[in-house]
PDB file of N, CA and C in Angstrom:
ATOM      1  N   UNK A   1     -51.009   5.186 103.658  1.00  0.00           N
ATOM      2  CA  UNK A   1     -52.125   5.651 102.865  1.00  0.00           C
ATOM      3  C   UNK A   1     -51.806   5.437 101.390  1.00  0.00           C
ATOM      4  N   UNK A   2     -52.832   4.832 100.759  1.00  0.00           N
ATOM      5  CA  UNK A   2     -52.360   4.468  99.402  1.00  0.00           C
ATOM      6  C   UNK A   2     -52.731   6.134  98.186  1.00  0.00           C
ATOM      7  N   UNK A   3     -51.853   5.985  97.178  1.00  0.00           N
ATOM      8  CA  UNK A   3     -51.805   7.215  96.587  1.00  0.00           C
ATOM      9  C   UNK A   3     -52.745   7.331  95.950  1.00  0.00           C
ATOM     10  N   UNK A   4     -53.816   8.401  95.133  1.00  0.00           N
ATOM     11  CA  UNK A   4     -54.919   8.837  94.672  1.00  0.00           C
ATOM     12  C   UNK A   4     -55.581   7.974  93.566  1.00  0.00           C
ATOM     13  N   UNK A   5     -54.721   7.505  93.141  1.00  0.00           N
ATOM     14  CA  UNK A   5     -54.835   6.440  91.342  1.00  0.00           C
ATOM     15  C   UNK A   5     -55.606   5.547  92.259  1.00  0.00           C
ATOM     16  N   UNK A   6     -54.311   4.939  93.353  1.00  0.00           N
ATOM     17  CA  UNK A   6     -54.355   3.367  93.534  1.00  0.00           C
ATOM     18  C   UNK A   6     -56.228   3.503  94.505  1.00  0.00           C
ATOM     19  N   UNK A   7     -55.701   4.100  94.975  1.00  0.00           N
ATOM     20  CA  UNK A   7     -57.641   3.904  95.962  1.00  0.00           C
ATOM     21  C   UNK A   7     -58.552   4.426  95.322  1.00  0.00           C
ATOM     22  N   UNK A   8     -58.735   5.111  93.788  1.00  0.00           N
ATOM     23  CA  UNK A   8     -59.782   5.534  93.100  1.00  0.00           C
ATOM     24  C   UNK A   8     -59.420   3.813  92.278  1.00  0.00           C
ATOM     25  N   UNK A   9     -58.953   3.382  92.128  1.00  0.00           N
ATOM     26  CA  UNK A   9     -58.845   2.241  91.102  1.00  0.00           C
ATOM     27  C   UNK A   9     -59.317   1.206  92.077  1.00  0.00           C
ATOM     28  N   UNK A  10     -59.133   1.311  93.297  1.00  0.00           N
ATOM     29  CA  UNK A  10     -59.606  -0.124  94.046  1.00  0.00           C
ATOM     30  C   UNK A  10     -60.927   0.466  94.260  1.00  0.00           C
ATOM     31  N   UNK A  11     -61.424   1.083  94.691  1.00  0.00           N
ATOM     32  CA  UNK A  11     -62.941   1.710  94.676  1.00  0.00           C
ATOM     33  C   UNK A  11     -63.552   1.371  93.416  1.00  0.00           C
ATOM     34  N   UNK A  12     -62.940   1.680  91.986  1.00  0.00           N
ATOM     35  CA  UNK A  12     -63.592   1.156  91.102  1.00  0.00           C
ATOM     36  C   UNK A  12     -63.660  -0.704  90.814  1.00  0.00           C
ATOM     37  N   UNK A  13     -62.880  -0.918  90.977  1.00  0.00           N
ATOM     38  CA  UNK A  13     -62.606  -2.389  91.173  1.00  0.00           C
ATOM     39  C   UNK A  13     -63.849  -3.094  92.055  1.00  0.00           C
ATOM     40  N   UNK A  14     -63.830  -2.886  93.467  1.00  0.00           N
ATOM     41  CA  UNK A  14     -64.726  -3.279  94.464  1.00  0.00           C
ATOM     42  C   UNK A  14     -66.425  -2.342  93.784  1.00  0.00           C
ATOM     43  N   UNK A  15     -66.283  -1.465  93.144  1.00  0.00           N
ATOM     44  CA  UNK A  15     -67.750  -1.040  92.713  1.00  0.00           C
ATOM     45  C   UNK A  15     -69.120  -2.170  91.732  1.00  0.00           C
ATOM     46  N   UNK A  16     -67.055  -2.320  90.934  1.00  0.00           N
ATOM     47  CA  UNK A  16     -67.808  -3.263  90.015  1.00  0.00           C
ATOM     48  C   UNK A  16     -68.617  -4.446  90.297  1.00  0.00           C
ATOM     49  N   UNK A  17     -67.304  -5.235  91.048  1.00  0.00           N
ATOM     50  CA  UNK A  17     -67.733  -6.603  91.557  1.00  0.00           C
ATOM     51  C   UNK A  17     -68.647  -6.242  92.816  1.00  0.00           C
ATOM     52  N   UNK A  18     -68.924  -5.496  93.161  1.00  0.00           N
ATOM     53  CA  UNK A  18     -70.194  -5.775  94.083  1.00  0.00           C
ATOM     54  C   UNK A  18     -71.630  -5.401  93.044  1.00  0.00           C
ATOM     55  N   UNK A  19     -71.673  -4.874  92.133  1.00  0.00           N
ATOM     56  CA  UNK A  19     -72.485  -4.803  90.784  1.00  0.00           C
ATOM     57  C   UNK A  19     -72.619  -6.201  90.305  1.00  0.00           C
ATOM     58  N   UNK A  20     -71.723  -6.469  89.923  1.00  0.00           N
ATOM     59  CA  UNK A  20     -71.479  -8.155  89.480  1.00  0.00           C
ATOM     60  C   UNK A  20     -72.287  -9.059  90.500  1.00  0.00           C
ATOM     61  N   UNK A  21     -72.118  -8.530  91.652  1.00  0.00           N
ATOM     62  CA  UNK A  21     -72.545  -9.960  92.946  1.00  0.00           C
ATOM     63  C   UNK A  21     -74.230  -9.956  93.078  1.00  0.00           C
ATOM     64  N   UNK A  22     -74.189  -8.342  93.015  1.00  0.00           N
ATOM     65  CA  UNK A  22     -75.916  -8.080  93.140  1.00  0.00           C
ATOM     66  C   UNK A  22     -76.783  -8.535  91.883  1.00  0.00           C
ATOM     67  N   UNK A  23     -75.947  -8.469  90.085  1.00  0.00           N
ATOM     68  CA  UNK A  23     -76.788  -9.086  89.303  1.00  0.00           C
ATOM     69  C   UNK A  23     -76.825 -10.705  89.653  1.00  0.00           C
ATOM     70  N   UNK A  24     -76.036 -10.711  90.222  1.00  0.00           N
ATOM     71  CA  UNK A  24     -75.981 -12.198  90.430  1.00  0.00           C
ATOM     72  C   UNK A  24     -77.010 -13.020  91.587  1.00  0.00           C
ATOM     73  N   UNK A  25     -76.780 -12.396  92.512  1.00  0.00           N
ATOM     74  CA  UNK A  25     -77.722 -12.898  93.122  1.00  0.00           C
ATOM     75  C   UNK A  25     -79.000 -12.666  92.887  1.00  0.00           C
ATOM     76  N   UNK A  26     -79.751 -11.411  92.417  1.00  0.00           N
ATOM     77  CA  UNK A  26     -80.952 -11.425  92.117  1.00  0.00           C
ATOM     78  C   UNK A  26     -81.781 -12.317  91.367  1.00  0.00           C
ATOM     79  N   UNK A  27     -81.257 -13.230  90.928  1.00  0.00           N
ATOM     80  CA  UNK A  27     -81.676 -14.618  90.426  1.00  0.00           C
ATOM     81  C   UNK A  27     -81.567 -15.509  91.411  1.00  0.00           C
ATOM     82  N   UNK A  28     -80.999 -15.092  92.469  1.00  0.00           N
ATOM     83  CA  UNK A  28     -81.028 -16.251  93.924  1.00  0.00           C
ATOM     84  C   UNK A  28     -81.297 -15.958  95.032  1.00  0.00           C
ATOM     85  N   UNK A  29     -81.155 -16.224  96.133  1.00  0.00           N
ATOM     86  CA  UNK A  29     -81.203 -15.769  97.896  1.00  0.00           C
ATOM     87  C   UNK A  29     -82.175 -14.751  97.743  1.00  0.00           C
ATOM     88  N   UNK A  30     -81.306 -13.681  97.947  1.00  0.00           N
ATOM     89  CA  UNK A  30     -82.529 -12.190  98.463  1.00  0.00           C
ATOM     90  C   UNK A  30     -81.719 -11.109  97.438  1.00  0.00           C
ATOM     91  N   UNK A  31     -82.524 -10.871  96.674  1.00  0.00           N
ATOM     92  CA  UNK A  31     -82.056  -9.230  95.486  1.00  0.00           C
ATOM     93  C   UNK A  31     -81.926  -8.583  96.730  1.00  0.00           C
ATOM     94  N   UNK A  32     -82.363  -8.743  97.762  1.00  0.00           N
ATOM     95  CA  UNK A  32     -82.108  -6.817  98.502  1.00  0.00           C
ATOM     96  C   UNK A  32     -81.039  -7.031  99.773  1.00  0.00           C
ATOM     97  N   UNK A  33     -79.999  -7.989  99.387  1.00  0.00           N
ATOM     98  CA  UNK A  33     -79.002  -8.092 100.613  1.00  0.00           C
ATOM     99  C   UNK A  33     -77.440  -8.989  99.973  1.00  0.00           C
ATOM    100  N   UNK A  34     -76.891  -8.505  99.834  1.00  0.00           N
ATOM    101  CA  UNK A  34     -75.662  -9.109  99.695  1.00  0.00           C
ATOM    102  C   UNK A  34     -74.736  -8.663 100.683  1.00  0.00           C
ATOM    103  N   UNK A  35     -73.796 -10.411 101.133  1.00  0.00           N
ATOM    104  CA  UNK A  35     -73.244 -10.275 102.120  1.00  0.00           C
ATOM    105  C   UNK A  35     -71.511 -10.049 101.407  1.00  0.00           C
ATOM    106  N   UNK A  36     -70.385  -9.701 101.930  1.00  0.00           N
ATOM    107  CA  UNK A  36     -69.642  -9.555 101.169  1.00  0.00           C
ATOM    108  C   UNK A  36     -68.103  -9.749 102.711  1.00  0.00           C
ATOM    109  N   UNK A  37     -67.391 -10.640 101.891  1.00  0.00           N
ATOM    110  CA  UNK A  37     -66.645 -10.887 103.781  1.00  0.00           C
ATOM    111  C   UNK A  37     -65.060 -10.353 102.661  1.00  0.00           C
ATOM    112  N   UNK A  38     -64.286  -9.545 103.275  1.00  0.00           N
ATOM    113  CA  UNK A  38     -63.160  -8.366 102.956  1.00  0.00           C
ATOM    114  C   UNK A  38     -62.360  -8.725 104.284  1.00  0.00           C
ATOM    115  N   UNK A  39     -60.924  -8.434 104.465  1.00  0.00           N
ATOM    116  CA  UNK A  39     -59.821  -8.382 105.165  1.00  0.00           C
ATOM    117  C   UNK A  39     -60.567  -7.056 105.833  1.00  0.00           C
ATOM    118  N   UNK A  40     -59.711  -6.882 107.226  1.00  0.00           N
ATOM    119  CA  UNK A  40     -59.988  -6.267 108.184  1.00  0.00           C
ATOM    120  C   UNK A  40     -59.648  -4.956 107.944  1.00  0.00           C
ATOM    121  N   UNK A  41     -58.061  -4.973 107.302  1.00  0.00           N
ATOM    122  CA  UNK A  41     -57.794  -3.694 106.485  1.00  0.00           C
ATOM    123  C   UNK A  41     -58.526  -3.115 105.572  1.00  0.00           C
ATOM    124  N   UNK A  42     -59.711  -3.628 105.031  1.00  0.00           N
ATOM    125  CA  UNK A  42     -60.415  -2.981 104.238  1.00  0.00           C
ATOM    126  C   UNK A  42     -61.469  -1.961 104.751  1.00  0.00           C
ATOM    127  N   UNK A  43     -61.627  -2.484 106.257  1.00  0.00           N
ATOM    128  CA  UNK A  43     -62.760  -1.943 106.148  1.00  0.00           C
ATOM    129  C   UNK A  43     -63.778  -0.216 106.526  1.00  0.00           C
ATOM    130  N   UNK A  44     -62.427   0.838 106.753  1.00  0.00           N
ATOM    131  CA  UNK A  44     -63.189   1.989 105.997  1.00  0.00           C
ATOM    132  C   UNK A  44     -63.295   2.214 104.358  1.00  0.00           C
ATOM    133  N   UNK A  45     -62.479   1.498 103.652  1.00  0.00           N
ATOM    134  CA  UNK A  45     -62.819   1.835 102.332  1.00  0.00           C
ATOM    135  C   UNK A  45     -64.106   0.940 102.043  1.00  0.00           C
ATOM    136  N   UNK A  46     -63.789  -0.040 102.508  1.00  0.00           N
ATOM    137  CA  UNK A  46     -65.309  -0.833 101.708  1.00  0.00           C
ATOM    138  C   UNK A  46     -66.700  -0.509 102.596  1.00  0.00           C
ATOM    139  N   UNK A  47     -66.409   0.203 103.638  1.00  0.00           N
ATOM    140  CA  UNK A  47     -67.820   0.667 103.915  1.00  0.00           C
ATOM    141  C   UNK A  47     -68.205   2.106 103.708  1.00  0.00           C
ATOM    142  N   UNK A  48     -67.705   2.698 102.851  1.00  0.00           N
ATOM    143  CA  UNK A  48     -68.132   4.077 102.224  1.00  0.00           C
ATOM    144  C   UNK A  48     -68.277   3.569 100.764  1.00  0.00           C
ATOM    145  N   UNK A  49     -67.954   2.433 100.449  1.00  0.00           N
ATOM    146  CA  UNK A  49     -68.338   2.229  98.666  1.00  0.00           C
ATOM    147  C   UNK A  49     -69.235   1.566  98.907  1.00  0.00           C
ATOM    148  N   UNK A  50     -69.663   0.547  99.945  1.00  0.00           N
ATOM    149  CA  UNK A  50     -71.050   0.078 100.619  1.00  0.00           C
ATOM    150  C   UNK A  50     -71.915   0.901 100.401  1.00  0.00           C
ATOM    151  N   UNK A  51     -71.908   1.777 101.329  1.00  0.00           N
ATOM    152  CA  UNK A  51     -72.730   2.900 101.167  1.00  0.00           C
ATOM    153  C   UNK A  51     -73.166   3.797  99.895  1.00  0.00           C
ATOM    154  N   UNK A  52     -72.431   3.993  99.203  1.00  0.00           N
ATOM    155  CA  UNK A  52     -73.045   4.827  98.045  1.00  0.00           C
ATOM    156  C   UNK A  52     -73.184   3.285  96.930  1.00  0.00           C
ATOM    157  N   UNK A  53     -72.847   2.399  97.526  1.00  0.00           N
ATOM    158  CA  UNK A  53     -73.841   1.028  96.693  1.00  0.00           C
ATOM    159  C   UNK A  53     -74.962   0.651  96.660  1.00  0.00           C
ATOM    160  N   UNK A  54     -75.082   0.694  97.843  1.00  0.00           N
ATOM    161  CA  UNK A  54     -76.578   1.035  98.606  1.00  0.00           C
ATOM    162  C   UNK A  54     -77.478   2.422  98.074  1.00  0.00           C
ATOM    163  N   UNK A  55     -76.972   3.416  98.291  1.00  0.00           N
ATOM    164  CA  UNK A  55     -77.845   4.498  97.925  1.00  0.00           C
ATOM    165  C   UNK A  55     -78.116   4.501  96.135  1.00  0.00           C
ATOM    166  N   UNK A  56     -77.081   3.693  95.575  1.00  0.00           N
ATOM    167  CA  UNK A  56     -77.192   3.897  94.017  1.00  0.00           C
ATOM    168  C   UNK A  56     -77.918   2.362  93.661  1.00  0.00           C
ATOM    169  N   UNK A  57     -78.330   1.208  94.283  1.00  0.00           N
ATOM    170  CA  UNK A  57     -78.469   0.000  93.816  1.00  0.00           C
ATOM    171  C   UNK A  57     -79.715  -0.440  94.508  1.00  0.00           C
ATOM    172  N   UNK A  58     -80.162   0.296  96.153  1.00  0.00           N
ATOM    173  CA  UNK A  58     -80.964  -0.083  97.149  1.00  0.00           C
ATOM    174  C   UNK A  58     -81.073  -1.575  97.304  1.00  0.00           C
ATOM    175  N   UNK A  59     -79.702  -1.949  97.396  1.00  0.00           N
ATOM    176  CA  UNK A  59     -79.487  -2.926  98.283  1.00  0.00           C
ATOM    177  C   UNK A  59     -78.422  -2.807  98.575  1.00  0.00           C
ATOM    178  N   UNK A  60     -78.779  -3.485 100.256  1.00  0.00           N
ATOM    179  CA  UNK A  60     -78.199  -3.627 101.447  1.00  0.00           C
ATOM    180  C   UNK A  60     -76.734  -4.404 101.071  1.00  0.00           C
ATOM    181  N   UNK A  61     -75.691  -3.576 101.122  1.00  0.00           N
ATOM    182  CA  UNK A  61     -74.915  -4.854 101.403  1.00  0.00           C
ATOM    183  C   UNK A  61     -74.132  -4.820 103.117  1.00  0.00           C
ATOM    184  N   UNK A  62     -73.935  -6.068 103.457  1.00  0.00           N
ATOM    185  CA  UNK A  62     -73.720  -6.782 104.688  1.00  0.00           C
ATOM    186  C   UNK A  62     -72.154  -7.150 105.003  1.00  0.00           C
ATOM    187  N   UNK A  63     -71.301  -6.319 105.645  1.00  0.00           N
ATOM    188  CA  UNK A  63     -69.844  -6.848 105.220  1.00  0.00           C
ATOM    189  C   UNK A  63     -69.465  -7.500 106.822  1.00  0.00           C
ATOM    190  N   UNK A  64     -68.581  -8.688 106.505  1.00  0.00           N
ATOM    191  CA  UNK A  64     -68.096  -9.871 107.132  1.00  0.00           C
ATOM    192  C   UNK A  64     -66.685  -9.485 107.112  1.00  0.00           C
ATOM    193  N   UNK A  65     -66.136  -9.174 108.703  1.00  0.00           N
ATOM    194  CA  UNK A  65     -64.413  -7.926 108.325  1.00  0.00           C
ATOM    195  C   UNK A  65     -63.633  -9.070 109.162  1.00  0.00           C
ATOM    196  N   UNK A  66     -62.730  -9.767 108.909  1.00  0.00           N
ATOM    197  CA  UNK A  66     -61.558 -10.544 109.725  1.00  0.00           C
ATOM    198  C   UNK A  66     -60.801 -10.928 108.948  1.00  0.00           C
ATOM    199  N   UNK A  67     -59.644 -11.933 109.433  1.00  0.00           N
ATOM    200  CA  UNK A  67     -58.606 -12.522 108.793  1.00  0.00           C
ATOM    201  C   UNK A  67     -59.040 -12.931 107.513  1.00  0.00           C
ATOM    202  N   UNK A  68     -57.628 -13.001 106.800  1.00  0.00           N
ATOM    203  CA  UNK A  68     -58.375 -13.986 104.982  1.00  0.00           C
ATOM    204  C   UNK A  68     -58.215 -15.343 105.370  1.00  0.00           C
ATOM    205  N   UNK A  69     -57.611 -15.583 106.948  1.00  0.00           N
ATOM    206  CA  UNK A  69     -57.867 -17.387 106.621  1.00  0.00           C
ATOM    207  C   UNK A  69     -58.822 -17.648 107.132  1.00  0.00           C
ATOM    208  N   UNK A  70     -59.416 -16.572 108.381  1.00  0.00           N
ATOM    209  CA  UNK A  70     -60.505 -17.070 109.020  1.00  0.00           C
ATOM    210  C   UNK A  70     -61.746 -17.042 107.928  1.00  0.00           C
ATOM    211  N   UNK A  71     -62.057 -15.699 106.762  1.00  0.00           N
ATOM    212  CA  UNK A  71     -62.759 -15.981 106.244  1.00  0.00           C
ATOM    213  C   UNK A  71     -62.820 -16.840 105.260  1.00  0.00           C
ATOM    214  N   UNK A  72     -61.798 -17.468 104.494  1.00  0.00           N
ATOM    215  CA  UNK A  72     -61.629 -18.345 103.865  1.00  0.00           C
ATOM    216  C   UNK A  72     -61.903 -19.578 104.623  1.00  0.00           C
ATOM    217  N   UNK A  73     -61.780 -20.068 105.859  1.00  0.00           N
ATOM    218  CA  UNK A  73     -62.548 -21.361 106.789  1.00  0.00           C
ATOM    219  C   UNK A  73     -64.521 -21.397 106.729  1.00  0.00           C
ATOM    220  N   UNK A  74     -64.271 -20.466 106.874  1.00  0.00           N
ATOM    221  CA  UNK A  74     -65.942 -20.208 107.243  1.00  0.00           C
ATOM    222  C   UNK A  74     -66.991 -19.862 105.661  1.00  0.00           C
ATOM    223  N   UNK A  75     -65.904 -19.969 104.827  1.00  0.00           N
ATOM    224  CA  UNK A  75     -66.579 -19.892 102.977  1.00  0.00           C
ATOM    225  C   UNK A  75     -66.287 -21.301 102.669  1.00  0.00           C
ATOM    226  N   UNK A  76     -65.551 -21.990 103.214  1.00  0.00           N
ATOM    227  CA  UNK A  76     -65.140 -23.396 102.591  1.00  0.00           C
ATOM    228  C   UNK A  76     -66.429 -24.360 103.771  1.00  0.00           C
ATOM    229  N   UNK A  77     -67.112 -23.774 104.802  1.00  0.00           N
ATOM    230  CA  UNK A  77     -67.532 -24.589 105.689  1.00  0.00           C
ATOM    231  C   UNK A  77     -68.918 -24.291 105.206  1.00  0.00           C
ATOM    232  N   UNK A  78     -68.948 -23.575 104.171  1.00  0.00           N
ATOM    233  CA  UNK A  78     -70.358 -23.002 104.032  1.00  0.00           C
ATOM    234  C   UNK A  78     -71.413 -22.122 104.540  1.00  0.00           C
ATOM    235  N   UNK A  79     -70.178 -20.868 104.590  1.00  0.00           N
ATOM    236  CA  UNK A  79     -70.822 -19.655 105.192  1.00  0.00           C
ATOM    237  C   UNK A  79     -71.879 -18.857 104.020  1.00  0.00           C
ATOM    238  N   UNK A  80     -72.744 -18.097 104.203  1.00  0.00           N
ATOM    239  CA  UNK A  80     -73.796 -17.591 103.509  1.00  0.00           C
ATOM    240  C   UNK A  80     -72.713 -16.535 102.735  1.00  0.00           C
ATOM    241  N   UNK A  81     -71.764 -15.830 101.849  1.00  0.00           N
ATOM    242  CA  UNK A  81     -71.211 -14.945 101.303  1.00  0.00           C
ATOM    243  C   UNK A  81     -71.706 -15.615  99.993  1.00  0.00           C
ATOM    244  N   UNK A  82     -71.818 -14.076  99.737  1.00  0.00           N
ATOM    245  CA  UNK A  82     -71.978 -13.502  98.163  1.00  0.00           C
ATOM    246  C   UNK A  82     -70.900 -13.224  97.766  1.00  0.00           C
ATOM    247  N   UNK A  83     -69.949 -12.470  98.201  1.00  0.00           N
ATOM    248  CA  UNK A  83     -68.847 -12.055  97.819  1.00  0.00           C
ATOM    249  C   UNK A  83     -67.532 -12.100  98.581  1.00  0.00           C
TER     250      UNK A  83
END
């Protein structure tokens, strides 16, 4: 379990850049869905900062959870990620 700093600092970290992804796309694809593909280990933290991303941004984001090489194959092959 990581100590109180380090997972309030990666929560802020991942807050931002999914802020970042959503101004970003709203000039492209769909303003109300960003997809976002994270290591497998991530994924109770990044789906409770999902969630209050969602409730604070009302958009959906969509998370893509496996290996970093598998998702790194499937972003280089031209998978739909935002983030």
């Amino acid at each position: 379990m990581k100590p109180p700093v380090v997972a309030s600092l990666t929560a802020l970290a991942l807050s931002t850049t999914l802020a970042f992804a959503w101004a970003c796309n709203r000039a492209t694809n769909n303003p109300q869905e960003l997809t976002v593909a994270a290591a497998s280990d991530l994924t109770a933290a990044f789906e409770e900062i999902g969630r209050e991303f969602e409730a604070n941004q009302k958009t959906k984001v969509v998370f893509v959870f496996g290996s970093t090489g598998m998702l790194t194959r499937q972003i280089e092959n031209g998978a739909p990620i935002d983030l």
